[in-house]
N, C-alpha and C. Protein backbone atom coordinates (compact mmCIF):
# COMPACT_ATOMS: atom_id res chain seq x y z
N UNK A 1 64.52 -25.35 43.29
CA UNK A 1 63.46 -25.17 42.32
C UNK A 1 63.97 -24.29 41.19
N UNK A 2 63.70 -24.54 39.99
CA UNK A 2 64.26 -23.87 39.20
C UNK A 2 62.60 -23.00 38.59
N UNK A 3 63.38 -21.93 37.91
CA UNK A 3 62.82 -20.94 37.10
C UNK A 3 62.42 -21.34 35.76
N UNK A 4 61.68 -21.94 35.08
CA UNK A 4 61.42 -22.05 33.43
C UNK A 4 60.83 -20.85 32.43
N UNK A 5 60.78 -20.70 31.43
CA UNK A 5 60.68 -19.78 30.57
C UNK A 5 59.12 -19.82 30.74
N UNK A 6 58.13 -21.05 30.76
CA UNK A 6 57.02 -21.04 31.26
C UNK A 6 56.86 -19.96 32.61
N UNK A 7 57.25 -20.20 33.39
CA UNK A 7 56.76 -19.56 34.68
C UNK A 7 57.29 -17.92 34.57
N UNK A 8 58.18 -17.37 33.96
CA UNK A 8 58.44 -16.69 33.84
C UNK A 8 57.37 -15.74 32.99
N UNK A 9 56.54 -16.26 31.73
CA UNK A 9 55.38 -16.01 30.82
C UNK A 9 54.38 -15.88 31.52
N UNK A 10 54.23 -16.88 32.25
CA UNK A 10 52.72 -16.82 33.64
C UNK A 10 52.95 -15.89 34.58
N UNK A 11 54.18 -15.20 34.87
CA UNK A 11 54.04 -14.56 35.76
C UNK A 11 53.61 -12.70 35.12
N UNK A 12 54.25 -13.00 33.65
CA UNK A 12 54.09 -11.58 33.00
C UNK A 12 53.10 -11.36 32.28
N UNK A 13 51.88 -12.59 32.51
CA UNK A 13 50.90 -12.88 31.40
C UNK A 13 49.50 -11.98 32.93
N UNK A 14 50.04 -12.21 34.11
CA UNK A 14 49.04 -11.89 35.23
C UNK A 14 48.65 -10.44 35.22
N UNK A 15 49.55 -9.32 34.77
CA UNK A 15 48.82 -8.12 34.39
C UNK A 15 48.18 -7.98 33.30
N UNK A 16 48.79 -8.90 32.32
CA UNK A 16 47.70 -8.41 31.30
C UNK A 16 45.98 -9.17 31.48
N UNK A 17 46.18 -9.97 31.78
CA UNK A 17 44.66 -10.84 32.08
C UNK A 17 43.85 -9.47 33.10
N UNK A 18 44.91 -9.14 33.84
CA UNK A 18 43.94 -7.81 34.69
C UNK A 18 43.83 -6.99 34.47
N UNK A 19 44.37 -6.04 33.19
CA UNK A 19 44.26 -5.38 31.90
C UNK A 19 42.38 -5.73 31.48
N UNK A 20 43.16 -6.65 30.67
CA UNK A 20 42.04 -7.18 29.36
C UNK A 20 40.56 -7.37 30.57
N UNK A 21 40.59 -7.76 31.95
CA UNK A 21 39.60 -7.88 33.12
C UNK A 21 39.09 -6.46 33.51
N UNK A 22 39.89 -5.95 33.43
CA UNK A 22 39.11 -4.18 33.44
C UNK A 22 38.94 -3.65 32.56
N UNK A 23 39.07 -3.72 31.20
CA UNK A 23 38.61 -3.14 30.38
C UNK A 23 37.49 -3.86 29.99
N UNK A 24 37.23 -4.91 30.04
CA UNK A 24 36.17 -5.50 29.84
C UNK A 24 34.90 -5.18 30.85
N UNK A 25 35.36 -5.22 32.09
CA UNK A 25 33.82 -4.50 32.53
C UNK A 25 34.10 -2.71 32.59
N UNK A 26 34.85 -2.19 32.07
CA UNK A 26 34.71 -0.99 32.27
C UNK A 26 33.38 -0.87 30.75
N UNK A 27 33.90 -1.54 29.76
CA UNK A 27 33.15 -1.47 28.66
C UNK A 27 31.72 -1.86 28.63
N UNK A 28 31.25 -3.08 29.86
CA UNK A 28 29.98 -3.69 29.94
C UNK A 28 29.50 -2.34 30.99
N UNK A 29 30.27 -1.46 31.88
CA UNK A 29 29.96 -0.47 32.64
C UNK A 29 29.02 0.61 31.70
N UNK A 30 30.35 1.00 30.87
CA UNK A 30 29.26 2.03 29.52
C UNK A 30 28.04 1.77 29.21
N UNK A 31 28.38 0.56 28.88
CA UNK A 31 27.31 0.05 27.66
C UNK A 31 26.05 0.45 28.70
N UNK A 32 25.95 -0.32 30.06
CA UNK A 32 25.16 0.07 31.12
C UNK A 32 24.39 1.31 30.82
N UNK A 33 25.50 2.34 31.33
CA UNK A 33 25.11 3.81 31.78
C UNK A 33 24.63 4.12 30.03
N UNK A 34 25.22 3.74 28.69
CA UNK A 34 24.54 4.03 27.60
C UNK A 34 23.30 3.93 27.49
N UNK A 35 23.24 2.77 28.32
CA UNK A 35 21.45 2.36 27.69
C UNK A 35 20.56 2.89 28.93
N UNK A 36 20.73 3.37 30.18
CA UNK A 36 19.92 3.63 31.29
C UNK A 36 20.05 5.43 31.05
N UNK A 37 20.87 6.10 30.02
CA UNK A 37 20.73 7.52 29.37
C UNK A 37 19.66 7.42 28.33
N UNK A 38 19.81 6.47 27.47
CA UNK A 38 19.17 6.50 26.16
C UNK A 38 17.49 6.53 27.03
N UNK A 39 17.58 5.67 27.64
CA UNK A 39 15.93 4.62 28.27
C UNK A 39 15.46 6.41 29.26
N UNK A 40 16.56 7.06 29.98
CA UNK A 40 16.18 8.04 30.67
C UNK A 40 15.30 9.22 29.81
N UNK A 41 16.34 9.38 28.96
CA UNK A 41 15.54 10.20 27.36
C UNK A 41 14.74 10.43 26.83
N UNK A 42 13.90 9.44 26.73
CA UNK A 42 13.13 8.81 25.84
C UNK A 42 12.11 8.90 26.99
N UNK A 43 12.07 8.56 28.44
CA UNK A 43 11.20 8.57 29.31
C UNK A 43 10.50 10.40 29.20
N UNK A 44 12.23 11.05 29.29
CA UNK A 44 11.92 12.48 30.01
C UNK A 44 10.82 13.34 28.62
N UNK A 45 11.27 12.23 26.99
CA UNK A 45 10.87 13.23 25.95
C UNK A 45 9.12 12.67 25.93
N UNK A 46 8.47 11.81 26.10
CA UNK A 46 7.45 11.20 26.80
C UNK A 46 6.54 12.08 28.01
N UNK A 47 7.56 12.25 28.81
CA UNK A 47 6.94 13.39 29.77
C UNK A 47 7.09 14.48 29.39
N UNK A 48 7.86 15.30 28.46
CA UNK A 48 7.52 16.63 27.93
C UNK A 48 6.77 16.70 26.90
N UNK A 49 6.01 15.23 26.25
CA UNK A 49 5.06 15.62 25.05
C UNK A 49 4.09 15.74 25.83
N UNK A 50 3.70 15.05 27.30
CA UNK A 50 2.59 15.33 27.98
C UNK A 50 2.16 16.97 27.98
N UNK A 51 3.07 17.49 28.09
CA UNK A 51 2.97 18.93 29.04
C UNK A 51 2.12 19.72 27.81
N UNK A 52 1.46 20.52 28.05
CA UNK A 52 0.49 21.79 27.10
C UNK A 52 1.02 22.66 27.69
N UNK A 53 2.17 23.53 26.24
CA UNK A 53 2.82 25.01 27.09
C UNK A 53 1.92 25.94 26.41
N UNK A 54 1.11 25.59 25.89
CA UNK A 54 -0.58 26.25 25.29
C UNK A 54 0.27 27.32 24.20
N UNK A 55 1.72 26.61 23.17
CA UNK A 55 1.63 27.47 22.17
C UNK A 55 0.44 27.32 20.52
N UNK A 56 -0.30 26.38 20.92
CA UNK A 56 -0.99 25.99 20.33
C UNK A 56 -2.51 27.15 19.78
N UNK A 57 -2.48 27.64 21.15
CA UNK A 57 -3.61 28.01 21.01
C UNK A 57 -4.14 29.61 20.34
N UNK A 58 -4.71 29.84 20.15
CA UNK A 58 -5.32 30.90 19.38
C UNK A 58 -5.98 32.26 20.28
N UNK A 59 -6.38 31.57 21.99
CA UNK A 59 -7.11 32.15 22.64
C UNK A 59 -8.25 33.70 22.22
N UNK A 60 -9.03 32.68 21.11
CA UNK A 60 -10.11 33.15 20.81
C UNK A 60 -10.28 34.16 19.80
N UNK A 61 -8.81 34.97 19.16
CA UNK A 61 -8.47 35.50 18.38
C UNK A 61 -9.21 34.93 16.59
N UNK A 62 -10.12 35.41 16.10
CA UNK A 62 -10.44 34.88 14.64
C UNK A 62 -9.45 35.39 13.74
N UNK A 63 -8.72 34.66 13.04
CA UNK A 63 -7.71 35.34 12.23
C UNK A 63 -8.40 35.45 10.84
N UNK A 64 -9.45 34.66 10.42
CA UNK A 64 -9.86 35.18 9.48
C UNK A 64 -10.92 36.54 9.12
N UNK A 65 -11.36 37.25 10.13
CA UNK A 65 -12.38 38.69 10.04
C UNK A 65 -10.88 39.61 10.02
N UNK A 66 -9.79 39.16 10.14
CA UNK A 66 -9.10 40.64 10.10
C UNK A 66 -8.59 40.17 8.59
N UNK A 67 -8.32 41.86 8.00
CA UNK A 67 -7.88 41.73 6.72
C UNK A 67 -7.33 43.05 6.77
C-alpha cells in the first residue's frame, strides 16, 4: 500500500478539524453562560427593585415648619 500526498493531508488535517471542533463549542459554551449571567441580572435587579430599604421615607418629619 502506498502513502499519497492525499493521505498524508487527511491525516494532518484530523487535529485541526478537532481544533476548529472545540473551539467552536467552547464559544457556543460562552455565549451560553453569557446569556444565563445577563438573564440572572436582570432577574436579581427585578428582585432588588422589589425590596423597600425605606430610604424614601420622611418618617413623619415636616420639613417645611422648620426654618
Amino acid at each position: 500500500m502506498r502513502v499519497d500526498k492525499e493521505d498524508i493531508f487527511a491525516i494532518l488535517l484530523i487535529p485541526v478539524i478537532g481544533v476548529l471542533l472545540i473551539g467552536f463549542y467552547l464559544l457556543i459554551g460562552l455565549f451560553i453562560l453569557g446569556s444565563l449571567i445577563v438573564g440572572g441580572l436582570i432577574a436579581l435587579y427585578k428582585w432588588f427593585e422589589k425590596i423597600d430599604f425605606g430610604f424614601d421615607r420622611d418618617y413623619g418629619m415636616d420639613w417645611t415648619k422648620r426654618k
